[in-house]
Protein backbone atom coordinates (compact mmCIF):
# COMPACT_ATOMS: atom_id res chain seq x y z
CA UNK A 1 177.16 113.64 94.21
CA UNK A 2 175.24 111.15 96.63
CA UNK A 3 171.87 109.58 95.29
CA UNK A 4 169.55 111.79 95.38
CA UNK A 5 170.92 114.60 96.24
CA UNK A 6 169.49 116.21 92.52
CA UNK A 7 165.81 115.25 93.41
CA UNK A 8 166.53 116.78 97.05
CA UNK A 9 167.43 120.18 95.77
CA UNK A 10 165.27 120.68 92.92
CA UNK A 11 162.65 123.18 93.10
CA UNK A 12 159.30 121.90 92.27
CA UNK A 13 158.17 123.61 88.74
CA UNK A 14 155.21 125.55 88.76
CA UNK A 15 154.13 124.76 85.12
CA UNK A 16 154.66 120.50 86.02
CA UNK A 17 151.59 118.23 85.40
CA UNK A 18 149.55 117.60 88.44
CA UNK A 19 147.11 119.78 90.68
CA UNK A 20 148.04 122.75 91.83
CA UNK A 21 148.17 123.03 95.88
CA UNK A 22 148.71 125.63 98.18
CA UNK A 23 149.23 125.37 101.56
CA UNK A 24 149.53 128.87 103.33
CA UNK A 25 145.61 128.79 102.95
CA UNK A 26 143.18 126.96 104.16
CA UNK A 27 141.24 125.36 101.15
CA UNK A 28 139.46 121.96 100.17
CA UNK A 29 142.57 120.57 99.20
CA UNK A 30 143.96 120.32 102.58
CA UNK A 31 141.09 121.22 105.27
CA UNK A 32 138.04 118.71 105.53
CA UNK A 33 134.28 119.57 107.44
CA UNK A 34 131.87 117.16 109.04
CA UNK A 35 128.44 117.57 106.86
CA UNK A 36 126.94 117.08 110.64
CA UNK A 37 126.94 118.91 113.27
CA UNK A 38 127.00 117.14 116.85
CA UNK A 39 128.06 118.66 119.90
CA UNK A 40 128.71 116.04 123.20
CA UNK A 41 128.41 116.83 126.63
CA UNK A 42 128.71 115.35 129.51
CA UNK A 43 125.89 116.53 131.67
CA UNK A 44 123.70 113.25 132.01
CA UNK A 45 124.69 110.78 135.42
CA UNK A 46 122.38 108.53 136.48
CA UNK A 47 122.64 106.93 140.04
CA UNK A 48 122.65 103.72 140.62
CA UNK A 49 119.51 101.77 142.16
CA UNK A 50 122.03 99.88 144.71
CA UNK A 51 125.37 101.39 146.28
CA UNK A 52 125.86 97.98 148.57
CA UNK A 53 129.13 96.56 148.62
CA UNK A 54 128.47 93.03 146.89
CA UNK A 55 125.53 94.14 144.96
CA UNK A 56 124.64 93.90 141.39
CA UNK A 57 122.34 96.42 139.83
CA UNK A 58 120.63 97.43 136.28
CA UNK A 59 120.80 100.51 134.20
CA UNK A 60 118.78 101.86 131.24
CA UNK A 61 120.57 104.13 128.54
CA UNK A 62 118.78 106.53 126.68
CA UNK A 63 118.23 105.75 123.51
CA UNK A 64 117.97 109.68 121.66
CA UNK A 65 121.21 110.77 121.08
CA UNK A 66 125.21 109.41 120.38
CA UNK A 67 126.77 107.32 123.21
CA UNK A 68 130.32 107.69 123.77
CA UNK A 69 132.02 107.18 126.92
CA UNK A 70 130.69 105.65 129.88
CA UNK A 71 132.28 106.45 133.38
CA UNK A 72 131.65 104.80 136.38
CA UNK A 73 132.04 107.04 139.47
CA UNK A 74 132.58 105.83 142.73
CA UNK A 75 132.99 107.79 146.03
CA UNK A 76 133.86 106.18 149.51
CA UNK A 77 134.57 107.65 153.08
CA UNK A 78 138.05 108.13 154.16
CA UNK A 79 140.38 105.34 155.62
CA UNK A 80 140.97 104.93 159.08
CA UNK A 81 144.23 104.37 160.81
CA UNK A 82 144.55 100.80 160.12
CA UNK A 83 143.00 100.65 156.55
CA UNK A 84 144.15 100.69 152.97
CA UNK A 85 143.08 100.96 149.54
CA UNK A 86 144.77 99.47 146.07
CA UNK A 87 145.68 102.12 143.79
CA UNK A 88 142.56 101.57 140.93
CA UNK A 89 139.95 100.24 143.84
CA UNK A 90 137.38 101.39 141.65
CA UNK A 91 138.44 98.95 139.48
CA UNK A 92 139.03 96.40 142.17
CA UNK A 93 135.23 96.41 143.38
CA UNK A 94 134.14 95.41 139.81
CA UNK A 95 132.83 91.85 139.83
CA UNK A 96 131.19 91.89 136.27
CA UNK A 97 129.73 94.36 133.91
CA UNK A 98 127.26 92.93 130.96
CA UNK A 99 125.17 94.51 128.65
CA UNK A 100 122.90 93.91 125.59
CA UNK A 101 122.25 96.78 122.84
CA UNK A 102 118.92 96.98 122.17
CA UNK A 103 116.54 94.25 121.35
CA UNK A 104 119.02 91.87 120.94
CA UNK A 105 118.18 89.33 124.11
CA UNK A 106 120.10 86.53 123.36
CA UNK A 107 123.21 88.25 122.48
CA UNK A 108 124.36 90.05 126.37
CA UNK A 109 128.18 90.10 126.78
CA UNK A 110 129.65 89.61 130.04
CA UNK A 111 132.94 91.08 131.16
CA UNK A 112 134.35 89.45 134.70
CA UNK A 113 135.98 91.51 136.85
CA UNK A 114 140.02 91.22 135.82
CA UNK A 115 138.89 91.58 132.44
CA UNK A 116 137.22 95.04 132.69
CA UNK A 117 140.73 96.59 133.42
CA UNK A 118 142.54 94.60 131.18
CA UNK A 119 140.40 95.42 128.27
CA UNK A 120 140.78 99.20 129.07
CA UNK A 121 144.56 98.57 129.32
CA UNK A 122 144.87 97.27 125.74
CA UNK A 123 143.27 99.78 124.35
CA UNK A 124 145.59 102.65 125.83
CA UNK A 125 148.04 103.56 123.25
CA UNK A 126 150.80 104.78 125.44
CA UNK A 127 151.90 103.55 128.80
CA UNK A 128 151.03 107.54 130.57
CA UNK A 129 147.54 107.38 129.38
CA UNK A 130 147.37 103.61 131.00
CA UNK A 131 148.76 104.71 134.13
CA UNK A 132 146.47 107.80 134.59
CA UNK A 133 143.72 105.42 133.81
CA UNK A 134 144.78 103.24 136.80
CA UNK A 135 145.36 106.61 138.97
CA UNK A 136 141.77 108.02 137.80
CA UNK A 137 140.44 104.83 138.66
CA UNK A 138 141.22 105.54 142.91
CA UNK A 139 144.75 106.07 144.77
CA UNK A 140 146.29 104.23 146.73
CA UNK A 141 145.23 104.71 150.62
CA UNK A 142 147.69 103.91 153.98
CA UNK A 143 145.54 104.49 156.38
CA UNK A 144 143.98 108.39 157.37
CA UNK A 145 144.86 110.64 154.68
CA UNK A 146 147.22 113.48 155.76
CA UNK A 147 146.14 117.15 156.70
CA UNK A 148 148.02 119.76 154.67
CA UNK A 149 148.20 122.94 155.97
CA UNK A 150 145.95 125.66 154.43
CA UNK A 151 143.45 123.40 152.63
CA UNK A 152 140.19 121.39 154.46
CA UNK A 153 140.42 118.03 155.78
CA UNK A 154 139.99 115.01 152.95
CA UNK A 155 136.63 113.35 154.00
CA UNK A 156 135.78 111.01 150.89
CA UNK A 157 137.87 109.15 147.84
CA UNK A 158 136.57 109.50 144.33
CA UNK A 159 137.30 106.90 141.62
CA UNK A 160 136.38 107.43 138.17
CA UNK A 161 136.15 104.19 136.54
CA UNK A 162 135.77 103.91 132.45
CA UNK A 163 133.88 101.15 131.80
CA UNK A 164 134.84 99.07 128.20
CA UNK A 165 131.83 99.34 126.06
CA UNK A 166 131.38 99.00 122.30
CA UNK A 167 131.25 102.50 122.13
CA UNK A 168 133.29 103.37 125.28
CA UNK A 169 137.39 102.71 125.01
CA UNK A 170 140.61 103.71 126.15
CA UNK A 171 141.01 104.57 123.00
CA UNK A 172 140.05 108.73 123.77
CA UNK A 173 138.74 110.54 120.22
CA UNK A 174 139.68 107.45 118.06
CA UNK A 175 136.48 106.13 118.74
CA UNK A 176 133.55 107.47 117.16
CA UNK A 177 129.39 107.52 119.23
CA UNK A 178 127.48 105.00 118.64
CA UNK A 179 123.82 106.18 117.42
CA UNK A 180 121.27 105.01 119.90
CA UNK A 181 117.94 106.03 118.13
CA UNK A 182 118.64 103.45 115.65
CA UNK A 183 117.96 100.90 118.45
CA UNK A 184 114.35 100.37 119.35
CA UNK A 185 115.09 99.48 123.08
CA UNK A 186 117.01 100.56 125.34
CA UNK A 187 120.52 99.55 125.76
CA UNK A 188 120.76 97.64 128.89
CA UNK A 189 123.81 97.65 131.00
CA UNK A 190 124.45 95.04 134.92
CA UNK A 191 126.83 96.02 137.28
CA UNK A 192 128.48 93.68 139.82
CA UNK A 193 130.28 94.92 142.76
CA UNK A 194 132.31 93.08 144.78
CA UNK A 195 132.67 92.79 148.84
CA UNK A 196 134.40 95.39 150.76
CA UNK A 197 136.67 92.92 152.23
CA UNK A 198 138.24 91.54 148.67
CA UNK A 199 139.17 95.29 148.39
CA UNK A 200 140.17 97.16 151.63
CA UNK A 201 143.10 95.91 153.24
CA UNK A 202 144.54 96.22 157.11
CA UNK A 203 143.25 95.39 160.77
CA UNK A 204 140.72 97.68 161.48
CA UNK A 205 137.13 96.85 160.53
CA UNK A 206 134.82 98.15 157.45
CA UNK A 207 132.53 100.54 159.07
CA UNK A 208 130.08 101.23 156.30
CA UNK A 209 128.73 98.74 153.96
CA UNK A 210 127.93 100.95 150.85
CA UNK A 211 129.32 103.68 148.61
CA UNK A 212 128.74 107.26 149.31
CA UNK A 213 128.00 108.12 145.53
CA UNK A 214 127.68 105.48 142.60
CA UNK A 215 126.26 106.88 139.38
CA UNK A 216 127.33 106.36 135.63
CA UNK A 217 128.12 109.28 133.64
CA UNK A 218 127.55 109.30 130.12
CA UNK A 219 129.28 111.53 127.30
CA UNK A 220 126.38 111.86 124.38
CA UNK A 221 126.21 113.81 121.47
CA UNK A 222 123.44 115.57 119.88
CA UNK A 223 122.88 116.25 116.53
CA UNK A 224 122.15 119.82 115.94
CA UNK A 225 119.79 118.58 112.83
CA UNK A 226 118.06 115.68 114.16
CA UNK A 227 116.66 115.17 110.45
CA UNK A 228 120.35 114.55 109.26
CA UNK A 229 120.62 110.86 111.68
CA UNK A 230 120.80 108.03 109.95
CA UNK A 231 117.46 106.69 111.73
CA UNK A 232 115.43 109.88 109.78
CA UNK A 233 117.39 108.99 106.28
CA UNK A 234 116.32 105.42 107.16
CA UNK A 235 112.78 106.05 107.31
CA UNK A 236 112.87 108.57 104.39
CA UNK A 237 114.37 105.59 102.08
CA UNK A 238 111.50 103.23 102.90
């Protein structure tokens, strides 16, 4: 008889020491519940006060419910015949992000533009959720985009860029919100775009000198009992 092969084929004994656990059922044993409720959304985009190519420009969270991710979207016109685009442009116009949480004015973290994407990167966990991060982030464009049969003509590029945060990752739903109303300012995030030309690529000129669309959306949670935050237990212990 090989080692172990006893242990392997015993039956467990019903009347043996220990708690007794079944799991066919659902039961506090083996199921757990969050003692608050929060449901996220992602319903609040704010645009940007500057869509110029080369500009930088300031943005004011909200400060009443969770902040999660933070998505950067980007939209441009179509190519012409002798223009391309890097697959992750979005990325690729980033110059610098930097932001400071709340009152804290001495503390504001900068992120240059290489490092925004690498950060995100890291923090995939596989090398398919990288790459669709890249791919989210803007495709690659040779020149006019084709015309298939039965559908409209493309007229604009979208790029959805996630932007590294404390609360914001690559990490998807390993990363818990971040409660703002604990803060009392706003958290305050720059953005830094770079010039068209360090981007597109080809002969033919740059015809437009700003984004069609540039807004941030924001994924926040709110608490269905706003009295269950730690802000209003806070205030109830002093």
């Amino acid at each position: 008889m090989e080692d172990g092969a006893y242990l392997t084929t015993s039956k467990a004994s019903l009347q043996s020491l220990g708690t007794k656990y079944n799991d066919l059922y659902y039961q506090e044993a083996n199921s757990t519940a969050s003692a608050v409720e929060c449901t996220f959304n992602w319903s609040n985009a704010i645009t940007l006060n500057s869509l110029s190519f080369g500009s930088n420009t300031q943005v004011l969270f909200p400060i009443d419910q969770f902040a999660s991710s933070v998505v950067l979207h980007l939209r441009l016109p179509v190519t012409t015949a002798n223009q391309t685009l890097p697959r992750g442009w979005g990325y690729a116009f980033m110059s610098y992000i930097a932001w400071t949480m709340g009152a804290s004015s001495t503390t504001q973290v900068v992120l240059q533009g290489p490092s925004i994407w690498q950060t995100i990167a890291a923090q995939c966990d596989t090398a398919e959720r990288r790459s669709e991060m890249f791919r989210a982030a803007g495709e690659e464009q040779l020149g006019i985009p084709p015309v298939i049969i039965g559908q409209d003509a493309i007229t604009y590029f979208d790029a959805y860029v996630l932007l590294p945060l404390p609360f914001s990752t690559g990490c998807g739903s390993e990363k818990l919100g971040f409660d703002t109303t604990l803060l009392s300012n706003n958290i305050s995030l720059q953005i830094g775009f770079n010039p068209a030309a360090s981007v597109y690529g080809g002969s033919d000129p740059i015809l437009h000198s700003s984004f069609m669309t540039a807004e941030l959306i924001l994924r926040q949670g709110k608490l269905t009992n706003q009295a269950a935050s730690q802000q209003r237990l806070r205030l109830e212990s002093t």
